[in-house]
PDB file of N, CA and C in Angstrom:
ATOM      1  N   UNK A   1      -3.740 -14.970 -11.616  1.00  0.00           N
ATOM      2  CA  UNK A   1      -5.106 -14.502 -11.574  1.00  0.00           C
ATOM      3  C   UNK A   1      -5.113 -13.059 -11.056  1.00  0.00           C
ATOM      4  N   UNK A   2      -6.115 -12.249 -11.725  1.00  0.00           N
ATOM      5  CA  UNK A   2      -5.873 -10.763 -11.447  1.00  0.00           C
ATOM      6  C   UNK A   2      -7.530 -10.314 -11.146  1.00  0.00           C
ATOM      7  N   UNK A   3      -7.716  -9.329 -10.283  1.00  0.00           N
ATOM      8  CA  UNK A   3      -9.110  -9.204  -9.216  1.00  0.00           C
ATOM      9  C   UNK A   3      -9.283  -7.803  -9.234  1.00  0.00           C
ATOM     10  N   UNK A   4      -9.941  -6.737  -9.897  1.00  0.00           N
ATOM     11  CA  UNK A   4     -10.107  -5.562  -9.483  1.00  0.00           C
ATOM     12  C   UNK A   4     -11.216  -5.292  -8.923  1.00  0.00           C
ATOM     13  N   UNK A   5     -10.767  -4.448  -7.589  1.00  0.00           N
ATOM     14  CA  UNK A   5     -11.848  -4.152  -7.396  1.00  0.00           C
ATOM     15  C   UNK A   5     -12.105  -2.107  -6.708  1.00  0.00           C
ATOM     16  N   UNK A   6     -13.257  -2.098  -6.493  1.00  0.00           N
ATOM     17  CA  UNK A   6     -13.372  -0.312  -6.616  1.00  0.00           C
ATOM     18  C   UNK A   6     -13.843   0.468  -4.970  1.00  0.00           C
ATOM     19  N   UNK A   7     -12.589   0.405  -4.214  1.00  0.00           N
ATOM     20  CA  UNK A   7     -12.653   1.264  -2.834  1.00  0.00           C
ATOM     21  C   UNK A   7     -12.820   2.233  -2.378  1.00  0.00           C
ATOM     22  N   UNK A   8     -13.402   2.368  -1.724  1.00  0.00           N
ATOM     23  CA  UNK A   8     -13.018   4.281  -0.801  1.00  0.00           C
ATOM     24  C   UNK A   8     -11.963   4.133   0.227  1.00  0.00           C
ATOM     25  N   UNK A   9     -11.716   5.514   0.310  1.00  0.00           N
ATOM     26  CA  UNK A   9     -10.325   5.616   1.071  1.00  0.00           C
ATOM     27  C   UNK A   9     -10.664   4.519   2.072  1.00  0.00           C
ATOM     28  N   UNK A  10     -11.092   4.849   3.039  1.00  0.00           N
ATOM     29  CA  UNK A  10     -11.404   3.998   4.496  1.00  0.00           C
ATOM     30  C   UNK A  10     -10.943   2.788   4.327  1.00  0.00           C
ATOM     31  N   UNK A  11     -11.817   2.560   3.211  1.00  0.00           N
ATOM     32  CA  UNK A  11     -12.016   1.120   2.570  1.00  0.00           C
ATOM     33  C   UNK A  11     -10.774   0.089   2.440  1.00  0.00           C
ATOM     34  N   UNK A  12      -9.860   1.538   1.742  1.00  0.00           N
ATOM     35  CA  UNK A  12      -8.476   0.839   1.328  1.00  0.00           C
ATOM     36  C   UNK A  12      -7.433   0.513   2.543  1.00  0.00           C
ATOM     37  N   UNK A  13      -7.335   1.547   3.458  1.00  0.00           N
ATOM     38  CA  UNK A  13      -6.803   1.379   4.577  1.00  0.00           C
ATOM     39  C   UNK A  13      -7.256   0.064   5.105  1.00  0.00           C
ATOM     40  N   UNK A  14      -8.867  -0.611   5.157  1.00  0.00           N
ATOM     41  CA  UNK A  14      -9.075  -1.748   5.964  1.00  0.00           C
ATOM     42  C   UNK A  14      -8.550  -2.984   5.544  1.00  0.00           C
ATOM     43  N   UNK A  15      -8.779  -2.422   4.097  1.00  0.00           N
ATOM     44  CA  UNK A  15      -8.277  -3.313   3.549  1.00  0.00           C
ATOM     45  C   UNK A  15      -6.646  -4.055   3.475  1.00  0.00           C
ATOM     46  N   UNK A  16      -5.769  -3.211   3.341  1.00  0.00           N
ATOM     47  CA  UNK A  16      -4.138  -3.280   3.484  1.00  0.00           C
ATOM     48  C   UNK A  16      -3.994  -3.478   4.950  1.00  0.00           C
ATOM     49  N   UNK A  17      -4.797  -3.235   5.945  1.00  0.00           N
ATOM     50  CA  UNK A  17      -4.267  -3.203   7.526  1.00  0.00           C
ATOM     51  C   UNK A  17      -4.957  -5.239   6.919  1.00  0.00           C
ATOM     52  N   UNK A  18      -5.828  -5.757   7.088  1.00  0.00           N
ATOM     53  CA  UNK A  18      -6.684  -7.201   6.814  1.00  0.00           C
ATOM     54  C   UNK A  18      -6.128  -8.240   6.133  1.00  0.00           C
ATOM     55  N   UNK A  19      -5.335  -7.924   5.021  1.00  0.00           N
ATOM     56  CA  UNK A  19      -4.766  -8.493   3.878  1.00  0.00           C
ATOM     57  C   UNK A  19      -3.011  -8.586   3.684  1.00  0.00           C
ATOM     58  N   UNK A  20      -2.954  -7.405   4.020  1.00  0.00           N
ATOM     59  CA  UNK A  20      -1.656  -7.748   3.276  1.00  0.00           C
ATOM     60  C   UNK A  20      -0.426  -8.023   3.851  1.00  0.00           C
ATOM     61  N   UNK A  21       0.419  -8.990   4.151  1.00  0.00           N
ATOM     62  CA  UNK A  21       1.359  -9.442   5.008  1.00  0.00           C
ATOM     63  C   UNK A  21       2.936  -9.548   4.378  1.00  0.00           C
ATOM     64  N   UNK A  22       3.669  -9.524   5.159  1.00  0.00           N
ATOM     65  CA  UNK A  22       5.264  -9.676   4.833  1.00  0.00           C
ATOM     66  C   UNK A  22       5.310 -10.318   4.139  1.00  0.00           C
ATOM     67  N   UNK A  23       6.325  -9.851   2.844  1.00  0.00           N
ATOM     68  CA  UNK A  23       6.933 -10.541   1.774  1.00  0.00           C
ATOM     69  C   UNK A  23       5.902 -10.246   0.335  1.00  0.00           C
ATOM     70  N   UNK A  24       4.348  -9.859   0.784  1.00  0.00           N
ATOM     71  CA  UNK A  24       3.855  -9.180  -0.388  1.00  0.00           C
ATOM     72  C   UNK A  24       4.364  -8.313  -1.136  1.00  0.00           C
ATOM     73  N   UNK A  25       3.641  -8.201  -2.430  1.00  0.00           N
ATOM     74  CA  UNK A  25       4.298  -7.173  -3.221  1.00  0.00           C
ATOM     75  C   UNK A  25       3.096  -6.361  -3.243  1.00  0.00           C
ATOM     76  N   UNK A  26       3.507  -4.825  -2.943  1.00  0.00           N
ATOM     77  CA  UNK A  26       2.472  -3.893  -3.212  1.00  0.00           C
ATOM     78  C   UNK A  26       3.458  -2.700  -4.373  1.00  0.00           C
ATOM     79  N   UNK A  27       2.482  -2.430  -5.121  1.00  0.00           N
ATOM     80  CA  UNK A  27       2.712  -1.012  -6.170  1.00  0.00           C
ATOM     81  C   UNK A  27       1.783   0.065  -5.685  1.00  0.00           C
ATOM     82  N   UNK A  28       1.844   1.215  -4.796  1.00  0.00           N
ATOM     83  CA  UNK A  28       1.648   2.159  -4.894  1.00  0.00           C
ATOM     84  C   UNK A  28       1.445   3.065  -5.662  1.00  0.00           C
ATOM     85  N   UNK A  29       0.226   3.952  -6.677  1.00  0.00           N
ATOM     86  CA  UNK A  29       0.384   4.782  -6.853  1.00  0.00           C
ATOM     87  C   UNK A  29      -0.689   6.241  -6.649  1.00  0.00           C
ATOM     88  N   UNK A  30       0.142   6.867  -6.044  1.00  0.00           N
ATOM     89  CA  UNK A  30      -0.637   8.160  -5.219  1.00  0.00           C
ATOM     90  C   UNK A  30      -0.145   9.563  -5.744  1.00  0.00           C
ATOM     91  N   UNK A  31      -0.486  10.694  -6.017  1.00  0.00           N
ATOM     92  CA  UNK A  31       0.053  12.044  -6.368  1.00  0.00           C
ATOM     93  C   UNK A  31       0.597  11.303  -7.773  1.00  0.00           C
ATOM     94  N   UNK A  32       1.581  11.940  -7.325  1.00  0.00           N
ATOM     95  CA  UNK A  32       2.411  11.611  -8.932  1.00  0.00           C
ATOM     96  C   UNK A  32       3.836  10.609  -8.225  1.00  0.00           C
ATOM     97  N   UNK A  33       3.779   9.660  -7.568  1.00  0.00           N
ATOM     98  CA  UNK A  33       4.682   9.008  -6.834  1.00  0.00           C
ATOM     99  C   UNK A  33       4.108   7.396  -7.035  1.00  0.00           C
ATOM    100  N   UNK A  34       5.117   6.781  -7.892  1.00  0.00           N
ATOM    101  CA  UNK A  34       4.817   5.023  -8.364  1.00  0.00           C
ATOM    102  C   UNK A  34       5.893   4.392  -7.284  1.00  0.00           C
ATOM    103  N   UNK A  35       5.486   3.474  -6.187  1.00  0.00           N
ATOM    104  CA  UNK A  35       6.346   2.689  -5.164  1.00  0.00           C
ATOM    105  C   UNK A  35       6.209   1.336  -5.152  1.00  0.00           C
ATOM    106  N   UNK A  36       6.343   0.789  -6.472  1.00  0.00           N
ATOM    107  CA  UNK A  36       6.625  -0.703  -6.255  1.00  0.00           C
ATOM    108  C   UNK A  36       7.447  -1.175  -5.195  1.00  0.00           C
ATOM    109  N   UNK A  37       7.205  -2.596  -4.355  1.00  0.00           N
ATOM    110  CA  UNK A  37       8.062  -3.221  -3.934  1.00  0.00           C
ATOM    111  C   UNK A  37       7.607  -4.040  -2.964  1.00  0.00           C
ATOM    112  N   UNK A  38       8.267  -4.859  -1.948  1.00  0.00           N
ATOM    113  CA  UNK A  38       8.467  -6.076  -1.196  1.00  0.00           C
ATOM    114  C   UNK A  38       7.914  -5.722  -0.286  1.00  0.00           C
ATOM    115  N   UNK A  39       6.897  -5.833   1.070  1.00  0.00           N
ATOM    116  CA  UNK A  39       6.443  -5.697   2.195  1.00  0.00           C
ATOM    117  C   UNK A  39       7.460  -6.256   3.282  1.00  0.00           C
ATOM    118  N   UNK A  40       8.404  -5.570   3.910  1.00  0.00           N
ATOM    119  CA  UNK A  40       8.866  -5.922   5.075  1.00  0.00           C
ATOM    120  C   UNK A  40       8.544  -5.786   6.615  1.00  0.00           C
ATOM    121  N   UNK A  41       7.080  -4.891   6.577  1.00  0.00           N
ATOM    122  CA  UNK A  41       6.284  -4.920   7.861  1.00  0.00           C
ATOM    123  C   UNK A  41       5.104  -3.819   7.553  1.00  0.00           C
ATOM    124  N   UNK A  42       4.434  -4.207   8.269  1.00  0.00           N
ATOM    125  CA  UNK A  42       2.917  -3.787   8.123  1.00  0.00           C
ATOM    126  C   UNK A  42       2.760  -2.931   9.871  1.00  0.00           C
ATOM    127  N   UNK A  43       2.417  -2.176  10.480  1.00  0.00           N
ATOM    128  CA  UNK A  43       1.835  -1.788  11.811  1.00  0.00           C
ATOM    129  C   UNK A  43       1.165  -0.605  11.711  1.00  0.00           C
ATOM    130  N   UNK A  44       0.167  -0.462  13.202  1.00  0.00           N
ATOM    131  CA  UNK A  44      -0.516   0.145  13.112  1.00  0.00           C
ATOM    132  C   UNK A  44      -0.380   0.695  14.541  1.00  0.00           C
ATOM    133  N   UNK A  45       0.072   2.332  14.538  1.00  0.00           N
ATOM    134  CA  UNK A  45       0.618   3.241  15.430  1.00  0.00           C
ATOM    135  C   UNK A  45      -0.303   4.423  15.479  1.00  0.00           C
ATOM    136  N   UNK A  46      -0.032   4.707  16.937  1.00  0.00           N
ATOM    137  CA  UNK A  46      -0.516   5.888  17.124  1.00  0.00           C
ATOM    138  C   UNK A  46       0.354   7.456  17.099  1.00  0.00           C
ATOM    139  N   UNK A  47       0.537   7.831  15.966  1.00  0.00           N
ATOM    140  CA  UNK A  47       0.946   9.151  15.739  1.00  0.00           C
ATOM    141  C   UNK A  47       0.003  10.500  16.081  1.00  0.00           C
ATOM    142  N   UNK A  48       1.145  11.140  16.797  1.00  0.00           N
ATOM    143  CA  UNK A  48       0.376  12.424  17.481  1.00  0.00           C
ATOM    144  C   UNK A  48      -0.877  12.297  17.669  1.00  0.00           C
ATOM    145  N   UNK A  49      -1.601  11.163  18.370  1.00  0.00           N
ATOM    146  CA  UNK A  49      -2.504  11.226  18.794  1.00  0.00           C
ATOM    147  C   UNK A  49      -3.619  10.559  17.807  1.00  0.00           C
ATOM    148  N   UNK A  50      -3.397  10.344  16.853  1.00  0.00           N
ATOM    149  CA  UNK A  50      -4.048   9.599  15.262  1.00  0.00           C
ATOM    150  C   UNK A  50      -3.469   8.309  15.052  1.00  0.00           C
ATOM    151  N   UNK A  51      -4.355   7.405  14.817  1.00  0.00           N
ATOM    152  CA  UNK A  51      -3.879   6.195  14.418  1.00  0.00           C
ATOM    153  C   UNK A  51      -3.571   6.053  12.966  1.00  0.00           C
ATOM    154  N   UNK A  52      -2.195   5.272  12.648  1.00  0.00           N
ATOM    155  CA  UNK A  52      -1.666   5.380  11.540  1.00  0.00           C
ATOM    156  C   UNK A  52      -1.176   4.101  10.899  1.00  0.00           C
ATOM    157  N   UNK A  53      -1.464   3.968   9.528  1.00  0.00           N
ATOM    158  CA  UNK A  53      -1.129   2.423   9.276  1.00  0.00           C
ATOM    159  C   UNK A  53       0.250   2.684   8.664  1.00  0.00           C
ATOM    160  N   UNK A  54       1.238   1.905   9.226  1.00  0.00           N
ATOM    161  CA  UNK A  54       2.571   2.131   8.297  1.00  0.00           C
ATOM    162  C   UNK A  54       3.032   0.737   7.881  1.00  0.00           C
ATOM    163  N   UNK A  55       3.448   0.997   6.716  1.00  0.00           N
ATOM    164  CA  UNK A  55       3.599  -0.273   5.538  1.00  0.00           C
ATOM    165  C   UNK A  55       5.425   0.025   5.410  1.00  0.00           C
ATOM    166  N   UNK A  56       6.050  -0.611   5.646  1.00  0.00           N
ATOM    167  CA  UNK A  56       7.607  -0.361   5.383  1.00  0.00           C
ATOM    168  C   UNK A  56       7.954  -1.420   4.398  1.00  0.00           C
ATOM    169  N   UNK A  57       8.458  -0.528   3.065  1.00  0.00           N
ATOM    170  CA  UNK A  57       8.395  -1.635   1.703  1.00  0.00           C
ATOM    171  C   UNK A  57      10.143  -1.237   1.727  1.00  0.00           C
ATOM    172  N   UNK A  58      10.962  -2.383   0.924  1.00  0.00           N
ATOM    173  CA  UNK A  58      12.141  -2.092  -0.045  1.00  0.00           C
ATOM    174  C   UNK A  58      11.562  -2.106  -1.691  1.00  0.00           C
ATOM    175  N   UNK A  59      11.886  -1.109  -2.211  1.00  0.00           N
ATOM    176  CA  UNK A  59      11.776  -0.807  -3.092  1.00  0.00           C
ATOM    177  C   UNK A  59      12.049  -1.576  -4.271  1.00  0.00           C
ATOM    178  N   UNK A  60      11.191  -1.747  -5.140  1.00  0.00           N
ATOM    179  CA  UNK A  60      11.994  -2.521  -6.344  1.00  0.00           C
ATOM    180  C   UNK A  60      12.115  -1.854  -7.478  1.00  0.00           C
ATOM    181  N   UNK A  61      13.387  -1.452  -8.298  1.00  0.00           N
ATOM    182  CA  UNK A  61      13.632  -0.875  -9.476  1.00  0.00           C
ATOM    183  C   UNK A  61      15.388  -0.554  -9.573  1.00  0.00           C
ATOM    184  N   UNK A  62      15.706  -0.109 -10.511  1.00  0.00           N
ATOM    185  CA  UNK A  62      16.897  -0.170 -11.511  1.00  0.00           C
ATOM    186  C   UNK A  62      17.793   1.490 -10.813  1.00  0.00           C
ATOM    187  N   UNK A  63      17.093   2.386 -10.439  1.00  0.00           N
ATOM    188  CA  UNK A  63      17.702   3.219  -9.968  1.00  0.00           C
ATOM    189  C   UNK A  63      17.518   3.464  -8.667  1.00  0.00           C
ATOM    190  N   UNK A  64      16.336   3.307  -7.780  1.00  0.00           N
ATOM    191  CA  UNK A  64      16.398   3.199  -6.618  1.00  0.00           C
ATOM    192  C   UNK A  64      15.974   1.915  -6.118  1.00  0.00           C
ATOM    193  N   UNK A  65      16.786   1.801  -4.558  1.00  0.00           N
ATOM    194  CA  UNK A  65      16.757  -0.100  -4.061  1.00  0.00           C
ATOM    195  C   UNK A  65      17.014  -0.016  -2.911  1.00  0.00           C
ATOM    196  N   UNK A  66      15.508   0.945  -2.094  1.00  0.00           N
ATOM    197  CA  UNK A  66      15.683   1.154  -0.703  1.00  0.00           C
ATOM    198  C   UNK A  66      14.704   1.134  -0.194  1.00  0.00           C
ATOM    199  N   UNK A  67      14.874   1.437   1.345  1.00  0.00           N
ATOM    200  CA  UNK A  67      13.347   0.470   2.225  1.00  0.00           C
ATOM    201  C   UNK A  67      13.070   2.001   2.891  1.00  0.00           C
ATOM    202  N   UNK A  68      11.998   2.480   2.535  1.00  0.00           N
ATOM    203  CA  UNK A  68      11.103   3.212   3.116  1.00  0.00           C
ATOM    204  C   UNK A  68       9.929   3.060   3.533  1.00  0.00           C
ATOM    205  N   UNK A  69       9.319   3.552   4.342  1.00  0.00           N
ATOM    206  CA  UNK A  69       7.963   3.555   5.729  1.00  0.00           C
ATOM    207  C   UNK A  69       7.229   4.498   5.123  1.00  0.00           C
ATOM    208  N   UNK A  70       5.890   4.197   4.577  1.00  0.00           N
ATOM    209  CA  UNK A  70       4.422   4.771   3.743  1.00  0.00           C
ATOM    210  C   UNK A  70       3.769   4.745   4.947  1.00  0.00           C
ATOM    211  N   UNK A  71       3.543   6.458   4.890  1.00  0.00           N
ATOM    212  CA  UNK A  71       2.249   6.666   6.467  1.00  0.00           C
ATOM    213  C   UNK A  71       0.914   6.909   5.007  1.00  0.00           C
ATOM    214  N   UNK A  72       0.181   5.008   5.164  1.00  0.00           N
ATOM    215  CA  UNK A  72      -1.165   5.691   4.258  1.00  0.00           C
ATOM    216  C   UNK A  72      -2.051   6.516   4.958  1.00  0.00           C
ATOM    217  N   UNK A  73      -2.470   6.464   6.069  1.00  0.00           N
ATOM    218  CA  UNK A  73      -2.883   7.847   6.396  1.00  0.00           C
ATOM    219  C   UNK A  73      -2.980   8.710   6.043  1.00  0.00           C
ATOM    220  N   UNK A  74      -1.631   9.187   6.075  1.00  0.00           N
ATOM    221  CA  UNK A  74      -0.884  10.798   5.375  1.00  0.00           C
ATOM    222  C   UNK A  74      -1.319  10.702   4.242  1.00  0.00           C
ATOM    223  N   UNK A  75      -1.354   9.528   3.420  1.00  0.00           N
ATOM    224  CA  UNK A  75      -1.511  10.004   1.899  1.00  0.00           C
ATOM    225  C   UNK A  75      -2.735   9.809   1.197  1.00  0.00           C
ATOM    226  N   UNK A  76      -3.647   8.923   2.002  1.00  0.00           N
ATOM    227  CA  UNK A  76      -4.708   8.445   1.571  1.00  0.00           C
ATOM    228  C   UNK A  76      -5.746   9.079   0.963  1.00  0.00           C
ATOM    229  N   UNK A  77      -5.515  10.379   0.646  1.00  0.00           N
ATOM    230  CA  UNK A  77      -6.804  10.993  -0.004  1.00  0.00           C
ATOM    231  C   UNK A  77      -5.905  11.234  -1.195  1.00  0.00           C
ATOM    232  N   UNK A  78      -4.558  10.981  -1.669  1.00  0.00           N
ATOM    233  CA  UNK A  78      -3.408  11.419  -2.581  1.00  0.00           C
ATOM    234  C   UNK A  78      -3.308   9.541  -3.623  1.00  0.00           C
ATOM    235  N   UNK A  79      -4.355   8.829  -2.388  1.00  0.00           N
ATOM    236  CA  UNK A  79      -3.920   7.663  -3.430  1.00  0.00           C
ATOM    237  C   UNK A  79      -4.499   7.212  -4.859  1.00  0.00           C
ATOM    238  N   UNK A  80      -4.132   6.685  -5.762  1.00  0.00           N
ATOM    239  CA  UNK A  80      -5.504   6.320  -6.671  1.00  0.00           C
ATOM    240  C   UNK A  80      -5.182   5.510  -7.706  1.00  0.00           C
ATOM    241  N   UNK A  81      -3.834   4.036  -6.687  1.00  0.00           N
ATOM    242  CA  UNK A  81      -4.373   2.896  -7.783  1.00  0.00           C
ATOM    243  C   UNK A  81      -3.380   1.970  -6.832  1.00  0.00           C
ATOM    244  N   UNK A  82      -3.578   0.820  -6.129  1.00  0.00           N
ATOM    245  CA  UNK A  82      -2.888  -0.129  -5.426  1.00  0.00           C
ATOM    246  C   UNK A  82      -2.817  -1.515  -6.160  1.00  0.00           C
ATOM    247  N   UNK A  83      -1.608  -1.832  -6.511  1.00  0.00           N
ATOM    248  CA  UNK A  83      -1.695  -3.146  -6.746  1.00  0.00           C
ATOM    249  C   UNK A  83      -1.078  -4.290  -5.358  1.00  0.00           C
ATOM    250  N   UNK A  84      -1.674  -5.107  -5.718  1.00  0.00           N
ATOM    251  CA  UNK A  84      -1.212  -6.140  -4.552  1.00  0.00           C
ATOM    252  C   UNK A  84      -1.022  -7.304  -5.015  1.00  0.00           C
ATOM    253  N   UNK A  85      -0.283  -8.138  -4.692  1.00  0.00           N
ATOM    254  CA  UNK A  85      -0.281  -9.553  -5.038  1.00  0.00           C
ATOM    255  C   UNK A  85       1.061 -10.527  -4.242  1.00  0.00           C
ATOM    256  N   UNK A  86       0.075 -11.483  -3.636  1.00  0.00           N
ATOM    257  CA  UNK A  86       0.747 -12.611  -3.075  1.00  0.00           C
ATOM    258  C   UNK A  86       0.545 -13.949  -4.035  1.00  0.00           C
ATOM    259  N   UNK A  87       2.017 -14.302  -3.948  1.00  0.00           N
ATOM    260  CA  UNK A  87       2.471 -15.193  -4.863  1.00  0.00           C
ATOM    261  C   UNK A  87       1.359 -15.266  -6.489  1.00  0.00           C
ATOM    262  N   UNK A  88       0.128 -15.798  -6.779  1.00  0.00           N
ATOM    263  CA  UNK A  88       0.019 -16.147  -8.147  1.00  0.00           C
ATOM    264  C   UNK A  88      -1.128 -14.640  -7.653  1.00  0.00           C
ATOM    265  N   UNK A  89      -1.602 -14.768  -6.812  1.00  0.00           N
ATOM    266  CA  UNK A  89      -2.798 -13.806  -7.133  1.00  0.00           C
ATOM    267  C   UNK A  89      -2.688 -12.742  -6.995  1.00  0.00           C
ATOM    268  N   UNK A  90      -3.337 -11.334  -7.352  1.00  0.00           N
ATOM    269  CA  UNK A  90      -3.087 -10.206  -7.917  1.00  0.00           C
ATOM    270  C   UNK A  90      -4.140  -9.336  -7.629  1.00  0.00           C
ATOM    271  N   UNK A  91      -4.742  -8.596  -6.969  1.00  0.00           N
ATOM    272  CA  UNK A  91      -5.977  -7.328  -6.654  1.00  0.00           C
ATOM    273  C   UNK A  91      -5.297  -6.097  -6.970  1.00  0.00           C
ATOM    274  N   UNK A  92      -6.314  -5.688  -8.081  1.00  0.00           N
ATOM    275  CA  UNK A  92      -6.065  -4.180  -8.199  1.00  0.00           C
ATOM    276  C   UNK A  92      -6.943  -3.192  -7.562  1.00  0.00           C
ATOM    277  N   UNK A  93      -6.544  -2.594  -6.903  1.00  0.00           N
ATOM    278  CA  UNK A  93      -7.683  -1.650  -5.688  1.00  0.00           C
ATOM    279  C   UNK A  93      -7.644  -0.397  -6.356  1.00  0.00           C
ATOM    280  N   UNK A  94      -8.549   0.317  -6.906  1.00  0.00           N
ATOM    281  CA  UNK A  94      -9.169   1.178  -7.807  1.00  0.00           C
ATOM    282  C   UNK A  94     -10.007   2.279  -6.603  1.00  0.00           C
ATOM    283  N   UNK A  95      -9.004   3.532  -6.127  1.00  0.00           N
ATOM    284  CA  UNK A  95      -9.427   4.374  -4.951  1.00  0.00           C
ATOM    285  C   UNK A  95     -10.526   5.318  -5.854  1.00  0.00           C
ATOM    286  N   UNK A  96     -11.710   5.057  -4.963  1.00  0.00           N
ATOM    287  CA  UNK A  96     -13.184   5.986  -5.464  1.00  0.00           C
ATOM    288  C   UNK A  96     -13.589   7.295  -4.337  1.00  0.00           C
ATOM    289  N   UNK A  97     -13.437   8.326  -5.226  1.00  0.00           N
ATOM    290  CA  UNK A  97     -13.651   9.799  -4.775  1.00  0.00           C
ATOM    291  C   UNK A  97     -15.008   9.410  -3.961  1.00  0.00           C
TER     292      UNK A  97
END
């Protein structure tokens, strides 16, 4: 089953800090940067003084197959299409200017 629905930034952040837990699959795509992959931790830190949501995924694909830490914060005005899905179900989060 597949769910779209149409966020603002804020929105999306509340949303991924509310929802989305270890072992999800999230697809990222922001700028010109596509980051499929596995959720291996979700937290929410205070950087230089700013609170920051960091999502640490391993990557899934054929040429790269590594675990990097997404400050959405940092990118959140760069984002503009999230997929998510735990086990059968599926939300597509559609970022609105």
């Amino acid at each position: 089953m597949e769910e779209e629905i149409i966020l603002k930034t804020d929105e999306v952040i509340e949303y991924l800090r509310d929802n989305v837990e270890e072992h999800d699959t999230i697809e990222l795509s922001y700028n010109r940067i596509y980051a499929p992959g596995t959720v291996l931790g979700i937290s929410l830190e205070d950087i230089d003084g700013e609170e920051s949501l960091l999502i640490r995924l391993h990557l899934n694909g054929e040429l790269v197959n590594d675990t990097v830490e997404v400050n959405i914060h940092a990118i959140k005005d760069d984002i503009i299409e999230i997929r998510h899905t735990r086990g059968e179900i599926s939300t597509v989060i559609v970022v609105e200017e």
